[in-house]
N, C-alpha and C. Protein backbone atom coordinates (compact mmCIF):
# COMPACT_ATOMS: atom_id res chain seq x y z
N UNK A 1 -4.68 3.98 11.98
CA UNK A 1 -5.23 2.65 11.96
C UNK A 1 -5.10 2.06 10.56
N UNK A 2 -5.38 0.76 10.38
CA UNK A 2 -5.11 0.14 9.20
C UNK A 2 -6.35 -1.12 9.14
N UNK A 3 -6.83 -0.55 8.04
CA UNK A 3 -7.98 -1.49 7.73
C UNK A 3 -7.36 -2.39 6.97
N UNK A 4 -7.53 -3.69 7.27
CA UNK A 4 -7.38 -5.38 7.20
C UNK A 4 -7.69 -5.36 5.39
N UNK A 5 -9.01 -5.11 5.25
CA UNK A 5 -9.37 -5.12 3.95
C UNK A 5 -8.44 -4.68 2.76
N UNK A 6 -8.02 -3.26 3.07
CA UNK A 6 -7.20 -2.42 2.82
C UNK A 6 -5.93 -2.24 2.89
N UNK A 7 -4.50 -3.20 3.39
CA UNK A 7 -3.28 -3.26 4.17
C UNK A 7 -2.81 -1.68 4.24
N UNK A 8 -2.64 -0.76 2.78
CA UNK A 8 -2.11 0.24 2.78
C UNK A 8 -2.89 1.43 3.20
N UNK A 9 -3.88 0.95 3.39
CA UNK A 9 -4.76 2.38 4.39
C UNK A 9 -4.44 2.67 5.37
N UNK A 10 -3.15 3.51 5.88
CA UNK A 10 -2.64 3.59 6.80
C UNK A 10 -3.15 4.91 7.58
N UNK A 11 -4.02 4.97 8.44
CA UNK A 11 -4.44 6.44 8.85
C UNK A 11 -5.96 6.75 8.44
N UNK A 12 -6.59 6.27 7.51
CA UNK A 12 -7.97 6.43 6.88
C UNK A 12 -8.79 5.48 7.10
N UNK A 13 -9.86 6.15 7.13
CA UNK A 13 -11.57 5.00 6.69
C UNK A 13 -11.02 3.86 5.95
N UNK A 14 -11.61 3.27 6.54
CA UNK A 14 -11.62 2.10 5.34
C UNK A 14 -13.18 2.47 4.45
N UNK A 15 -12.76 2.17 3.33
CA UNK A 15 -13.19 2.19 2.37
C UNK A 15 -14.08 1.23 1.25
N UNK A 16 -13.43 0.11 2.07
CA UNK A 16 -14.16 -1.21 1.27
C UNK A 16 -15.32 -1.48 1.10
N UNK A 17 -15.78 -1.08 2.08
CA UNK A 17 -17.11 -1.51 2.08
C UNK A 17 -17.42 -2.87 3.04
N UNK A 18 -16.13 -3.54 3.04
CA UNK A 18 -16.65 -4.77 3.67
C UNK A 18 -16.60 -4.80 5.38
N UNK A 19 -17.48 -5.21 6.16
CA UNK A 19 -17.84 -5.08 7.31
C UNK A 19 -17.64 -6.59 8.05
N UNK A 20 -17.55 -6.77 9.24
CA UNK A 20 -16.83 -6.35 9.90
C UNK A 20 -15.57 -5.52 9.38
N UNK A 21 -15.04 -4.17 9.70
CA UNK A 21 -13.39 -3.67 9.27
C UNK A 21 -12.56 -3.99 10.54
N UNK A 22 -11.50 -5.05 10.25
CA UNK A 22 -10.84 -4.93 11.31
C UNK A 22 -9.19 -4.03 11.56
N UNK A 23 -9.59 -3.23 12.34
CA UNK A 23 -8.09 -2.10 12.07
C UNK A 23 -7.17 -2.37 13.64
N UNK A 24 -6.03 -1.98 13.48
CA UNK A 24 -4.84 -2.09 14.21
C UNK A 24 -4.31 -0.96 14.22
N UNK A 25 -3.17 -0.54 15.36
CA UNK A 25 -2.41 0.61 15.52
C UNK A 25 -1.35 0.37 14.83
N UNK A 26 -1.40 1.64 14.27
CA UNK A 26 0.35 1.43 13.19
C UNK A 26 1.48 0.78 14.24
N UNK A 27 1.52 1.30 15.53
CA UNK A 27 2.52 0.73 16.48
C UNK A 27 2.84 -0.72 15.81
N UNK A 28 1.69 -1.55 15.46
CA UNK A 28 1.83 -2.91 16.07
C UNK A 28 2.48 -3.25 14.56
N UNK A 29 2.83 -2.70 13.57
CA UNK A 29 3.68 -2.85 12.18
C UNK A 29 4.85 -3.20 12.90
N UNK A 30 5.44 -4.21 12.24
CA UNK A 30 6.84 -5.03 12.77
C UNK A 30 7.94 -4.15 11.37
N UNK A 31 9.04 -3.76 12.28
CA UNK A 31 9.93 -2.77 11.35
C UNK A 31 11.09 -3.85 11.24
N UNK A 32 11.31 -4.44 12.48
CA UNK A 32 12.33 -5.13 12.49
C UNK A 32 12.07 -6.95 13.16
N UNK A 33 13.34 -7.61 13.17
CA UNK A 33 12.59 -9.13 13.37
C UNK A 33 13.69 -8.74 14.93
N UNK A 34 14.15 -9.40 15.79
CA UNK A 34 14.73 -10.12 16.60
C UNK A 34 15.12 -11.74 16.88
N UNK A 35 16.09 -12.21 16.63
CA UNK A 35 16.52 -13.49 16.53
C UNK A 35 17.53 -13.54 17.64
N UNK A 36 17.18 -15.16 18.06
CA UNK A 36 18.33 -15.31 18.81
C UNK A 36 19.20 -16.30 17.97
N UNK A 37 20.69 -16.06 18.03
CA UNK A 37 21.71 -17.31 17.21
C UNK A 37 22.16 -17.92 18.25
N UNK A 38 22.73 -18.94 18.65
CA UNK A 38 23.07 -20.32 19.45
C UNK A 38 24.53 -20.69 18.47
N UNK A 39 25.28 -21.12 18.64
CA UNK A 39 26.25 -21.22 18.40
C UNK A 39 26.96 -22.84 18.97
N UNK A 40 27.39 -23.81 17.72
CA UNK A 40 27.61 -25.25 18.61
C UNK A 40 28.59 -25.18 17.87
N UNK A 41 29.55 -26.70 18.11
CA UNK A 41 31.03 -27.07 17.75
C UNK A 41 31.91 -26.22 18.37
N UNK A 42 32.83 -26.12 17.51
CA UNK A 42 34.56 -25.39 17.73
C UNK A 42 34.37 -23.44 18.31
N UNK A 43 33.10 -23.54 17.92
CA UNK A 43 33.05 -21.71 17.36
C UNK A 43 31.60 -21.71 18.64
N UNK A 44 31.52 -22.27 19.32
CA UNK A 44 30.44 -22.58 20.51
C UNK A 44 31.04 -21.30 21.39
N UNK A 45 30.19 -20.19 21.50
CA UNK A 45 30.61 -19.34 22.27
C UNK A 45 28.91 -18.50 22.97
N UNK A 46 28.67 -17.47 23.61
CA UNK A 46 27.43 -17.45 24.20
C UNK A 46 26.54 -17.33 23.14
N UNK A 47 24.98 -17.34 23.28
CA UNK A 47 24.27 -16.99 22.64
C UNK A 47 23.93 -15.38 21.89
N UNK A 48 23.32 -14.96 21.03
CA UNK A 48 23.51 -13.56 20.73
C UNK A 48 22.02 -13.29 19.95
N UNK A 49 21.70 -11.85 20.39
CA UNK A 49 20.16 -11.29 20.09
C UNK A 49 20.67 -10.32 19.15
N UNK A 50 20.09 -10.52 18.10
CA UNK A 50 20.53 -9.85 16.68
C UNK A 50 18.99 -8.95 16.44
N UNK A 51 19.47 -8.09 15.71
CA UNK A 51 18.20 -7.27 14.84
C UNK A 51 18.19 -6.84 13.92
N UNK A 52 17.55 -7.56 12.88
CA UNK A 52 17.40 -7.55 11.66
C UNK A 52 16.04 -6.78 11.13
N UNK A 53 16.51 -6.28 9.99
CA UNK A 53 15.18 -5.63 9.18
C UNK A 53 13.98 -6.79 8.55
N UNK A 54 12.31 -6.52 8.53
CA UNK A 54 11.63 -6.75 8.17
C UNK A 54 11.75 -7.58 6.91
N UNK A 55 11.67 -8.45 7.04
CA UNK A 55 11.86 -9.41 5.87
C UNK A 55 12.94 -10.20 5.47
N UNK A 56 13.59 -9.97 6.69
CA UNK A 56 15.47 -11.01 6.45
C UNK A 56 14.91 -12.08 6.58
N UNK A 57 15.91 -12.92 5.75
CA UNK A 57 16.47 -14.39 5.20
C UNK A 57 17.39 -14.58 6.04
N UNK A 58 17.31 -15.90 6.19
CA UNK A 58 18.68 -16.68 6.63
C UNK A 58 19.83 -16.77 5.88
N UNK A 59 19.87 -16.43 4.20
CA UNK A 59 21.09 -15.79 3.94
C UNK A 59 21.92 -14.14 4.40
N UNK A 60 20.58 -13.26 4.50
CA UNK A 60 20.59 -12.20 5.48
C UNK A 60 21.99 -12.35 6.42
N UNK A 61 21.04 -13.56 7.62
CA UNK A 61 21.78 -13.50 8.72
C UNK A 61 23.15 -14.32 8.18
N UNK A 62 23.24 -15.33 7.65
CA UNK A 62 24.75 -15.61 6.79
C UNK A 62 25.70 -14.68 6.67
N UNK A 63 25.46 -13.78 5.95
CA UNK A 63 26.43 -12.96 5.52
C UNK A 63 26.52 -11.86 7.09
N UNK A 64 25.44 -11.76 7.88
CA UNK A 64 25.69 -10.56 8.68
C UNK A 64 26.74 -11.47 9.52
N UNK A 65 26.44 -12.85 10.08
CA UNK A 65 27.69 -13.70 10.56
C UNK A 65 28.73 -13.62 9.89
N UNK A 66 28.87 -14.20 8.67
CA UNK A 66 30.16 -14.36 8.19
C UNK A 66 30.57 -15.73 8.01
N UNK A 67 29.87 -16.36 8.29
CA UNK A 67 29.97 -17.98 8.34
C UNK A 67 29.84 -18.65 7.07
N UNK A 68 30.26 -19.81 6.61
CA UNK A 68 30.39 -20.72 5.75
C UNK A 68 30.34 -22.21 5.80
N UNK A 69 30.08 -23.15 5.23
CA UNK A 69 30.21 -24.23 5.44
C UNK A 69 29.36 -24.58 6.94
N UNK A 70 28.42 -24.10 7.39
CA UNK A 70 27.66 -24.75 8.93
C UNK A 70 26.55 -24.69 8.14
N UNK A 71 25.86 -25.60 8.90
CA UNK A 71 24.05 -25.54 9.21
C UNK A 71 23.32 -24.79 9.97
N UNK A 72 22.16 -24.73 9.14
CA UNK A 72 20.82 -23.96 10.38
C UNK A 72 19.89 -24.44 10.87
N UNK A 73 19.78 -24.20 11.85
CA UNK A 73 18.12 -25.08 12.54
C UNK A 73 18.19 -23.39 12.79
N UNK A 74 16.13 -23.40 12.19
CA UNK A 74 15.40 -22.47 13.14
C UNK A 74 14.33 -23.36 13.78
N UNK A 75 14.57 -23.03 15.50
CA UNK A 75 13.92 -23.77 16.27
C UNK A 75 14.42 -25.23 16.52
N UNK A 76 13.94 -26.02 16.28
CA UNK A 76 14.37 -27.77 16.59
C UNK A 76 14.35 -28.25 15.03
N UNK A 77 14.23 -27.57 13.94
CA UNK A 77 14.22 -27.67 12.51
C UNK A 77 15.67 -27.50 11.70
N UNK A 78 15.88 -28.63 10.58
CA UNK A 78 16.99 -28.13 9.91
C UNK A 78 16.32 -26.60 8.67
N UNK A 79 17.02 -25.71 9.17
CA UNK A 79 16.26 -24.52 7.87
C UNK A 79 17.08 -25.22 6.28
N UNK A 80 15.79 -25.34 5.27
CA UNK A 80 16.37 -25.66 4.31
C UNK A 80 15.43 -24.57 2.94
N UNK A 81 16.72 -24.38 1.99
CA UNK A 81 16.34 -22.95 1.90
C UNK A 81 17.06 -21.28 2.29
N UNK A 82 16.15 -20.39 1.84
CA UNK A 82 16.27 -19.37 2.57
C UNK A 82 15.37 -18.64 2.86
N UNK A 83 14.52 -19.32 4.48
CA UNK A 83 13.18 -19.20 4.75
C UNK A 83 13.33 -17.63 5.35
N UNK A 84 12.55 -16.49 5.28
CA UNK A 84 12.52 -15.60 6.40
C UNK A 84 12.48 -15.69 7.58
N UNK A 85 13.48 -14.88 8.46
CA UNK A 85 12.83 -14.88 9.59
C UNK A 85 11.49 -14.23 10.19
N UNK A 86 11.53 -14.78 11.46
CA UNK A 86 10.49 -14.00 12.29
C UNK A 86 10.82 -13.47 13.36
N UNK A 87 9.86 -12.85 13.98
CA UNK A 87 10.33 -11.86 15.45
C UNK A 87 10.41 -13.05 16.28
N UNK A 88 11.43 -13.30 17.24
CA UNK A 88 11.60 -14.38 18.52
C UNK A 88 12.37 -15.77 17.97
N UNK A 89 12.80 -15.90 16.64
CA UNK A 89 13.14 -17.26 15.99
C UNK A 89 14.43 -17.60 16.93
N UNK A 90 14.72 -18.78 16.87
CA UNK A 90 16.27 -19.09 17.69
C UNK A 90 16.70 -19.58 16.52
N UNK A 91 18.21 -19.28 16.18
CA UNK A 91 18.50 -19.97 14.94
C UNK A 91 20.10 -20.50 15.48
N UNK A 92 20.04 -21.66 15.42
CA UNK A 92 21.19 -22.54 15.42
C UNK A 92 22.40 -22.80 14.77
N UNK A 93 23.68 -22.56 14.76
CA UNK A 93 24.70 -22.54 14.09
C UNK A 93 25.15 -23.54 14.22
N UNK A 94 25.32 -24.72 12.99
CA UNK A 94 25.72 -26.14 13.45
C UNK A 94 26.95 -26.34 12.45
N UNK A 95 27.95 -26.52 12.86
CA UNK A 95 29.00 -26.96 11.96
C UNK A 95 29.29 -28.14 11.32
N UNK A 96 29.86 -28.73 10.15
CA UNK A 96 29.55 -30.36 9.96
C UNK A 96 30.27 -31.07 10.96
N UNK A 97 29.57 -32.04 10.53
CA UNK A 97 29.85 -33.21 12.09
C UNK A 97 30.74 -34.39 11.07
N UNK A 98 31.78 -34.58 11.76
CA UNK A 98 32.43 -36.28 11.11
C UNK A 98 33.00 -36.83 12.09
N UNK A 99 33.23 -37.99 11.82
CA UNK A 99 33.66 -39.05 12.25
C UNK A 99 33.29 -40.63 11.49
N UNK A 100 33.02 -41.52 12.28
CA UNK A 100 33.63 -42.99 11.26
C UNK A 100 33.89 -44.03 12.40
C-alpha cells in the first residue's frame, strides 16, 4: 500500500501522522501510458494503440513515429509544446494544410 501523505512508502505504515491516511494498491501505479494516434492527409492510414513508458512527451511519441513537419492535437486540442501524455489520450497526426 502507499500512503498519500507519504508517495514513496511503498509497502509500510504510514508514518505521518496525518489522519485520514489514504493508501492504494501498488497495482494501481501506472508503469506505462496507452495512446491512441489517428493519422490525417496523404499518410491517413488506420488508427494505432501505442505504449509508451510513464512520463512520455509528445516529442517521445515524435521520434517513436518518425514524423516531421505535421501537427498534434491531443484530443480536439492543438498540443503546443511538449505536454506529457496520459493513459487513453488520442493524439492526432495533422500534416500542413495549403492552398489559396
Amino acid at each position: 500500500m502507499r500512503c498519500e501523505a507519504e508517495p514513496n512508502n511503498l509497502g509500510r505504515e504510514c508514518t505521518s501522522g496525518l489522519e485520514p491516511c489514504q493508501q492504494t494498491r501498488p497495482e494501481s501505479i501506472i508503469l506505462e501510458v496507452k495512446v491512441t494516434v489517428k493519422f490525417f492527409g496523404p499518410e491517413r492510414r488506420p488508427p494505432r494503440t501505442l505504449t509508451l513508458p510513464d512520463g512520455a512527451t509528445l516529442a517521445d511519441l515524435r521520434k517513436m513515429l518518425g514524423v516531421n513537419g505535421v501537427r498534434f492535437a491531443i484530443g480536439t486540442e492543438y498540443a503546443t509544446g511538449n505536454p506529457r501524455l496520459r493513459d487513453g489520450d488520442v493524439v492526432s497526426v495533422i500534416p500542413p494544410v495549403g492552398g489559396g
